[in-house]
N, C-alpha and C. Protein backbone atom coordinates (compact mmCIF):
# COMPACT_ATOMS: atom_id res chain seq x y z
N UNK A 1 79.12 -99.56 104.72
CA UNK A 1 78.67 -100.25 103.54
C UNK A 1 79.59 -101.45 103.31
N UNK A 2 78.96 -102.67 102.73
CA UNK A 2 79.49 -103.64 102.95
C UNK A 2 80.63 -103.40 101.39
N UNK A 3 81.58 -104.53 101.60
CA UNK A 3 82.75 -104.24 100.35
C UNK A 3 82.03 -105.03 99.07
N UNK A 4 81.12 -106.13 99.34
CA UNK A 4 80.66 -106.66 98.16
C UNK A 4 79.21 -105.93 98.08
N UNK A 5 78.89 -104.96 98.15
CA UNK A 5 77.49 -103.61 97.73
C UNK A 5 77.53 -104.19 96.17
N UNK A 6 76.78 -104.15 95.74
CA UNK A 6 76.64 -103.57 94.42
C UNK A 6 77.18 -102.10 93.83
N UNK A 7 76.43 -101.31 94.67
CA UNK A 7 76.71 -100.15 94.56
C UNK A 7 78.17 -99.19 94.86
N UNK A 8 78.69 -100.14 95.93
CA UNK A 8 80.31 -99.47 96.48
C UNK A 8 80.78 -100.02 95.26
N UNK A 9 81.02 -101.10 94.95
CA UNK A 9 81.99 -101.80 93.95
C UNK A 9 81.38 -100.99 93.19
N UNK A 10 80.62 -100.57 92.09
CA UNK A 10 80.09 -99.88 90.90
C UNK A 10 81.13 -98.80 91.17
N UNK A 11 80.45 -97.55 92.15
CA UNK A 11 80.83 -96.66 92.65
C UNK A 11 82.72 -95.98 92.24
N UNK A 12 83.22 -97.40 92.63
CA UNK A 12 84.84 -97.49 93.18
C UNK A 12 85.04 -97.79 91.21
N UNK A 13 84.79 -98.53 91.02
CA UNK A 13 85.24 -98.38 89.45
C UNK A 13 84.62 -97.33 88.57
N UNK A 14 83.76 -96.98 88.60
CA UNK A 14 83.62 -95.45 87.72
C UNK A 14 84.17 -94.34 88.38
N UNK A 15 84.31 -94.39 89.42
CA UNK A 15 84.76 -93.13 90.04
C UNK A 15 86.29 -92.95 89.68
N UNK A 16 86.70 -94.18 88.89
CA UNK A 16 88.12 -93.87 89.00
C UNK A 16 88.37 -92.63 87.84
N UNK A 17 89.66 -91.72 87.87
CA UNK A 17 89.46 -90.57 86.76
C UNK A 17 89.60 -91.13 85.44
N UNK A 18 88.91 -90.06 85.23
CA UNK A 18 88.46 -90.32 83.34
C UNK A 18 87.67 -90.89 83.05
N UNK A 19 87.60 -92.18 83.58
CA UNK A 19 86.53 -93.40 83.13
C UNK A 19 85.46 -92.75 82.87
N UNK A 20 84.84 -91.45 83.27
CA UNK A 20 83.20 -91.01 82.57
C UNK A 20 83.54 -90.32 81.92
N UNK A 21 84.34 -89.46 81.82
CA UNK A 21 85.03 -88.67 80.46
C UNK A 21 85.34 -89.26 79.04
N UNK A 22 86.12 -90.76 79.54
CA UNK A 22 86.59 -91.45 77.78
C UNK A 22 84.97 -91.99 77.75
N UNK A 23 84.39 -92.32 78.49
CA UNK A 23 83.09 -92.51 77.79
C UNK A 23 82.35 -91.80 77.00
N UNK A 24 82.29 -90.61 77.69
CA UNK A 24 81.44 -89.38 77.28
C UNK A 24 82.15 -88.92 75.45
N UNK A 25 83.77 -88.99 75.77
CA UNK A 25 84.28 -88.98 74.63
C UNK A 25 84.03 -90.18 73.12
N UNK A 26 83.65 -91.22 73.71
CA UNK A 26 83.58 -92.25 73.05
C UNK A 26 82.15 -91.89 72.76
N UNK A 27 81.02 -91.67 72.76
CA UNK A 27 79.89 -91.06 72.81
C UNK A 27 79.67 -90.17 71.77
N UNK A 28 80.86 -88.85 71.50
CA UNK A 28 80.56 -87.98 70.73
C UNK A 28 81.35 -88.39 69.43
N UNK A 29 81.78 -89.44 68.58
CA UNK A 29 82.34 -89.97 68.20
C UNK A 29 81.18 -90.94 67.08
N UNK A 30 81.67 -90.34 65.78
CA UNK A 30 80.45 -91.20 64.70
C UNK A 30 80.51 -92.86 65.11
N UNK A 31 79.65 -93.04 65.17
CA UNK A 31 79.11 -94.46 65.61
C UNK A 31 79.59 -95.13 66.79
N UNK A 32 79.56 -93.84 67.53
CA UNK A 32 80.30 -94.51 69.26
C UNK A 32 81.80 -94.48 69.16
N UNK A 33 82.47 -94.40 68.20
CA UNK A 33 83.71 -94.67 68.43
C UNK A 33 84.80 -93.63 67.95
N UNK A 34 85.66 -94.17 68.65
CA UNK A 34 86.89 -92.75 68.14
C UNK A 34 88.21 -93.69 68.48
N UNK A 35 88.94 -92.99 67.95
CA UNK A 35 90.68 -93.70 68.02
C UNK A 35 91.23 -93.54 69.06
N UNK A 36 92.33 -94.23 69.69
CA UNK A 36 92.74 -94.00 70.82
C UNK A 36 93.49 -92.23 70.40
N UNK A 37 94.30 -91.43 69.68
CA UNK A 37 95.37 -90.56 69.20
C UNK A 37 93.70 -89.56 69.61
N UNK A 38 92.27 -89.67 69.04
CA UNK A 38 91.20 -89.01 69.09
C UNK A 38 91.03 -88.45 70.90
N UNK A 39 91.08 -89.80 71.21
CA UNK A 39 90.53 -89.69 72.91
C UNK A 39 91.13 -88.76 73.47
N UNK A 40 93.28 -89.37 73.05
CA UNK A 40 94.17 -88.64 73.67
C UNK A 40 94.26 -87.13 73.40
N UNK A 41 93.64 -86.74 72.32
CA UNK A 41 93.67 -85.11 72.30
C UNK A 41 92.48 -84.69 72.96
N UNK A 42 91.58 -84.98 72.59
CA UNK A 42 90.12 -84.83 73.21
C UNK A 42 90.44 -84.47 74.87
N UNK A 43 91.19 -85.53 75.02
CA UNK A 43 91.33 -85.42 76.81
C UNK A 43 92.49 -84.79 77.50
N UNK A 44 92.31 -83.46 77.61
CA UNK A 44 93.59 -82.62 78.00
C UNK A 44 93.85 -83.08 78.98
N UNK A 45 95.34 -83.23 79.56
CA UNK A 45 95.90 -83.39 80.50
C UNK A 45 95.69 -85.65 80.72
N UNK A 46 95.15 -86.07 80.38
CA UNK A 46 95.72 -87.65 80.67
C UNK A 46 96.52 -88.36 79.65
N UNK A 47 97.41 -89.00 80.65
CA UNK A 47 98.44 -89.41 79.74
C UNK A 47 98.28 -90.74 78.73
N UNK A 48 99.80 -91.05 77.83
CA UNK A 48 99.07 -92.06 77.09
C UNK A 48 98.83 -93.34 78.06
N UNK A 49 99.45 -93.27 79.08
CA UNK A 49 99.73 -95.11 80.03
C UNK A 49 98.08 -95.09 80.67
N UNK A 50 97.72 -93.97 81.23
CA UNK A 50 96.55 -94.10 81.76
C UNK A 50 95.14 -94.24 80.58
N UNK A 51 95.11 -93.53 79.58
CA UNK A 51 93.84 -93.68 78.47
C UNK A 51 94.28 -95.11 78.19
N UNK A 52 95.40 -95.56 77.85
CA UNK A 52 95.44 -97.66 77.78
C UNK A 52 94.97 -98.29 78.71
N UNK A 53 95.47 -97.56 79.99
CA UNK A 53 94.59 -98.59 81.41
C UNK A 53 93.55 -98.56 81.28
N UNK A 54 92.67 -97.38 80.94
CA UNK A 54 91.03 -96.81 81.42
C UNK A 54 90.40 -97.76 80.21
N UNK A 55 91.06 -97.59 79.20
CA UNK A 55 90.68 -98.30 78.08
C UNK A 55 90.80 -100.01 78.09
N UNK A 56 91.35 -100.21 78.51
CA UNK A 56 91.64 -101.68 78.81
C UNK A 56 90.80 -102.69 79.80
N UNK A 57 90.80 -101.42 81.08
CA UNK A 57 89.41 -101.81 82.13
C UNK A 57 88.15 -101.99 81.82
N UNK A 58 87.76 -100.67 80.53
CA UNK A 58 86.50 -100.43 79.99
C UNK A 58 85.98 -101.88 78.98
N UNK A 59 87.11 -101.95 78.13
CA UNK A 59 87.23 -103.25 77.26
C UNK A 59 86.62 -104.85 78.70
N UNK A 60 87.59 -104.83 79.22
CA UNK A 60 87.60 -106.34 80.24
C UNK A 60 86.06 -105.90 80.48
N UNK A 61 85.64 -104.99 81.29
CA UNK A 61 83.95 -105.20 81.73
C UNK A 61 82.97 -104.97 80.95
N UNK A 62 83.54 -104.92 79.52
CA UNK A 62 82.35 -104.90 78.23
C UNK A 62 81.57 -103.77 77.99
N UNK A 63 82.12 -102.19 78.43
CA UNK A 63 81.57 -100.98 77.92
C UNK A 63 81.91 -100.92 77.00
N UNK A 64 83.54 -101.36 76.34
CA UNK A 64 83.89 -100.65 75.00
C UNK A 64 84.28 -102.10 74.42
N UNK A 65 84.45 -102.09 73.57
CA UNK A 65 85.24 -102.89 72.40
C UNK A 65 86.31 -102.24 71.63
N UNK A 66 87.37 -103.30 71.26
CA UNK A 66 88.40 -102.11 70.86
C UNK A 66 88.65 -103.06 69.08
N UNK A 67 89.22 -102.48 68.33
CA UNK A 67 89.05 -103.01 66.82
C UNK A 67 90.39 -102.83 66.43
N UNK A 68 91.58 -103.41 66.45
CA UNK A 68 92.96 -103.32 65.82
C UNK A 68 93.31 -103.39 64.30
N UNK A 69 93.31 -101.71 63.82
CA UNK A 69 93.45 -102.25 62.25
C UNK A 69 95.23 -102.29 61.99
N UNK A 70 95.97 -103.18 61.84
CA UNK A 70 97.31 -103.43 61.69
C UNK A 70 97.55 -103.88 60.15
N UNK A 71 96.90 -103.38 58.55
CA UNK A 71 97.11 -103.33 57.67
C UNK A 71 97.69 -101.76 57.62
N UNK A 72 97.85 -101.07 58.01
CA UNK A 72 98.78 -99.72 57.94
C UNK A 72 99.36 -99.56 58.65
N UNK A 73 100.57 -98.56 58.49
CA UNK A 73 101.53 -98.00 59.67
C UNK A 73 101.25 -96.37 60.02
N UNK A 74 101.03 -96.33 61.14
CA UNK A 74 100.73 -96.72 62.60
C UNK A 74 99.74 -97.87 62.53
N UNK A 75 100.10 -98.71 63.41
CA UNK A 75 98.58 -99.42 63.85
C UNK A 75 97.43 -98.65 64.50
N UNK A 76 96.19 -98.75 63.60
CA UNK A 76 95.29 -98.15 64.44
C UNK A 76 94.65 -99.06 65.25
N UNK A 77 94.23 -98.22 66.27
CA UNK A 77 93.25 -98.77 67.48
C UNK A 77 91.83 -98.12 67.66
N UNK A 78 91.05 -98.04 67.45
CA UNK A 78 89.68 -97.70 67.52
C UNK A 78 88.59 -98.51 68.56
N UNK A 79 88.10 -97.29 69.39
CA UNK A 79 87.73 -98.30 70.59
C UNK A 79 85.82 -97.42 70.33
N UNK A 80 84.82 -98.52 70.74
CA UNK A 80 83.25 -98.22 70.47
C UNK A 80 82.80 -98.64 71.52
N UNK A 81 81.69 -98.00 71.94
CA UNK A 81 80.84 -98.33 73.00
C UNK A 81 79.95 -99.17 72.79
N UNK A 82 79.85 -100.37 73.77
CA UNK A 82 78.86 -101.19 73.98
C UNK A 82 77.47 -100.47 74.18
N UNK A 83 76.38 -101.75 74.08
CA UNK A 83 75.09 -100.88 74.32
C UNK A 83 75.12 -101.09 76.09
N UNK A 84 75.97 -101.77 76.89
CA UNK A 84 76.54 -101.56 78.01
C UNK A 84 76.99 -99.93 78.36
N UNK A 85 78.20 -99.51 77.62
CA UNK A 85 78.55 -98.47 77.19
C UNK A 85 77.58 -97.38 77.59
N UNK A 86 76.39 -98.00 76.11
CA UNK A 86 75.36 -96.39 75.94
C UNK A 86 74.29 -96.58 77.04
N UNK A 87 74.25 -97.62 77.99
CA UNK A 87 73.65 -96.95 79.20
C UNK A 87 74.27 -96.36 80.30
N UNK A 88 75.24 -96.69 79.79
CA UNK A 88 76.55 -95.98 81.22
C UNK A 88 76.03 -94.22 80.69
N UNK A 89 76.23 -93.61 79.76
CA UNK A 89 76.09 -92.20 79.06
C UNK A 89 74.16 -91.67 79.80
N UNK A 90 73.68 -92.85 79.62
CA UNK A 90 72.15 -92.26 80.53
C UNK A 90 72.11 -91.67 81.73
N UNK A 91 73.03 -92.71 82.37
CA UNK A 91 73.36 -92.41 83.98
C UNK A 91 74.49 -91.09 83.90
N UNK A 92 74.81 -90.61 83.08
CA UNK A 92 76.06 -89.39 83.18
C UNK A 92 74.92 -88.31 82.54
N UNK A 93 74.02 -88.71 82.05
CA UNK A 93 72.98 -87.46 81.69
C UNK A 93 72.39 -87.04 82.90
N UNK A 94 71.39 -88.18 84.04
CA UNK A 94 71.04 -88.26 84.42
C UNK A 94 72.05 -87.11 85.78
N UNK A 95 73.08 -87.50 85.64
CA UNK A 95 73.96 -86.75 86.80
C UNK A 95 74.25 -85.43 86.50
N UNK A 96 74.25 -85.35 84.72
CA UNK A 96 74.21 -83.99 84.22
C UNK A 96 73.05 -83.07 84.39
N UNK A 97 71.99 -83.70 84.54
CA UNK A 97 70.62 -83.23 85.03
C UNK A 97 70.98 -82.36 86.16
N UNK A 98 70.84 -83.36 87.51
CA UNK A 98 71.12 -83.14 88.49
C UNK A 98 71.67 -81.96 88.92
N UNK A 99 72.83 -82.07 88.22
CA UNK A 99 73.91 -80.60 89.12
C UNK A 99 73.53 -79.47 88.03
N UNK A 100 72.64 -79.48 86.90
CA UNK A 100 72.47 -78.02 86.03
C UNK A 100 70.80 -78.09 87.42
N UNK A 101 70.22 -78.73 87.69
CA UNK A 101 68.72 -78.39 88.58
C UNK A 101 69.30 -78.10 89.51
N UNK A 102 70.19 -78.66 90.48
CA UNK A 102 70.39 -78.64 92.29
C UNK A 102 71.80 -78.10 92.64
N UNK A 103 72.99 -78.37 91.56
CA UNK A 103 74.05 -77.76 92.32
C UNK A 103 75.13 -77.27 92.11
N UNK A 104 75.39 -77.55 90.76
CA UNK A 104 76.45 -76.87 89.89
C UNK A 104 75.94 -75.98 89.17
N UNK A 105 76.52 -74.92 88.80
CA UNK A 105 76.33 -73.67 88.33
C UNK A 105 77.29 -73.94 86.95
N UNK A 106 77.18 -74.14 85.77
CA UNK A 106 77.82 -73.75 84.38
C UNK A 106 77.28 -73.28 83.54
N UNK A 107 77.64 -71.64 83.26
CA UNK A 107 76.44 -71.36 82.50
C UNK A 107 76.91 -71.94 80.66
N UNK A 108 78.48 -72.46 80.08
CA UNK A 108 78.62 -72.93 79.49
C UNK A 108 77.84 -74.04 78.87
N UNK A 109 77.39 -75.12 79.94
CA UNK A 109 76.90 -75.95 79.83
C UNK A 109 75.11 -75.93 78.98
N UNK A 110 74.38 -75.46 79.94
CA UNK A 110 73.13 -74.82 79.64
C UNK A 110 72.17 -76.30 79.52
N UNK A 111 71.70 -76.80 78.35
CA UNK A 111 71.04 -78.01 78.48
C UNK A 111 71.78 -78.73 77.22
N UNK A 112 72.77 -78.70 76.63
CA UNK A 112 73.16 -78.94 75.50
C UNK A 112 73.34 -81.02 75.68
N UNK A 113 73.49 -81.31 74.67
CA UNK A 113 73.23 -83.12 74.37
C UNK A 113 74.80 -83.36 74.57
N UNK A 114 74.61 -84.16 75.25
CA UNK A 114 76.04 -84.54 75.49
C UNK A 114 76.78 -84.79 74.23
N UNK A 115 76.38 -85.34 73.48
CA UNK A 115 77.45 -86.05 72.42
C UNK A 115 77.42 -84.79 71.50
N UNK A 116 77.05 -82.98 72.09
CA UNK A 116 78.07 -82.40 70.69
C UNK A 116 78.34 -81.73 72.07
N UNK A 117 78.33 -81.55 73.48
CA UNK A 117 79.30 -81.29 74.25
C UNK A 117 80.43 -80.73 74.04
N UNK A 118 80.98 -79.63 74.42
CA UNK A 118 82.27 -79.31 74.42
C UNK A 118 82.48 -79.39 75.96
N UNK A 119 83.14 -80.28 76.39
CA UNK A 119 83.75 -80.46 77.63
C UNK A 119 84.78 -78.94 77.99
């Protein structure tokens, strides 16, 4: 496959970790959005340097938007999904489909909506 695919390049940046997880997280989140301190508990085991990278990548290619409120201490950061974003979450249904019909076995899972999901 050639390096400029559409599809390899797509591929190679979502595949990186988390990136469909802080989405999915950003997803279950009133009006798309949640705080970065939200994500970071939400998401066991990634650290804070990596949820800033994933978040930062997501921001530059226009899935998320991020909103800096710096009238209080802590500064908050609150990051929302583009309607970029909420088709990225179709294609993670669509894959959620997939492996509950053909190949993953969770009986946790069952058919439940992603956005009240318990990961």
């Amino acid at each position: 496959m050639q390096e400029t695919c559409t599809v390899n390049q797509t591929v190679r940046y979502l595949a990186r970790k988390w990136t469909l997880l802080i989405i999915l997280e950003l997803y279950k989140g009133p009006g798309y959005t949640r705080r970065f301190s939200e994500l970071k508990n939400a998401l066991e085991g990634i650290t804070q340097k990596v949820l800033a990278e994933r978040l930062r990548e997501l921001e530059t290619e226009g899935i998320v938007t991020r909103h800096v409120d710096a009238s209080a201490f802590p500064v908050r950061s609150e990051y929302t999904l583009t309607e970029s974003g909420l088709g990225l979450v179709e294609v993670i249904r669509g894959i959620k489909a997939w492996a509950l019909t053909w190949k993953l076995e969770n009986a946790e899972c069952g058919g439940q909506d992603c956005s009240v999901c318990v990961l």
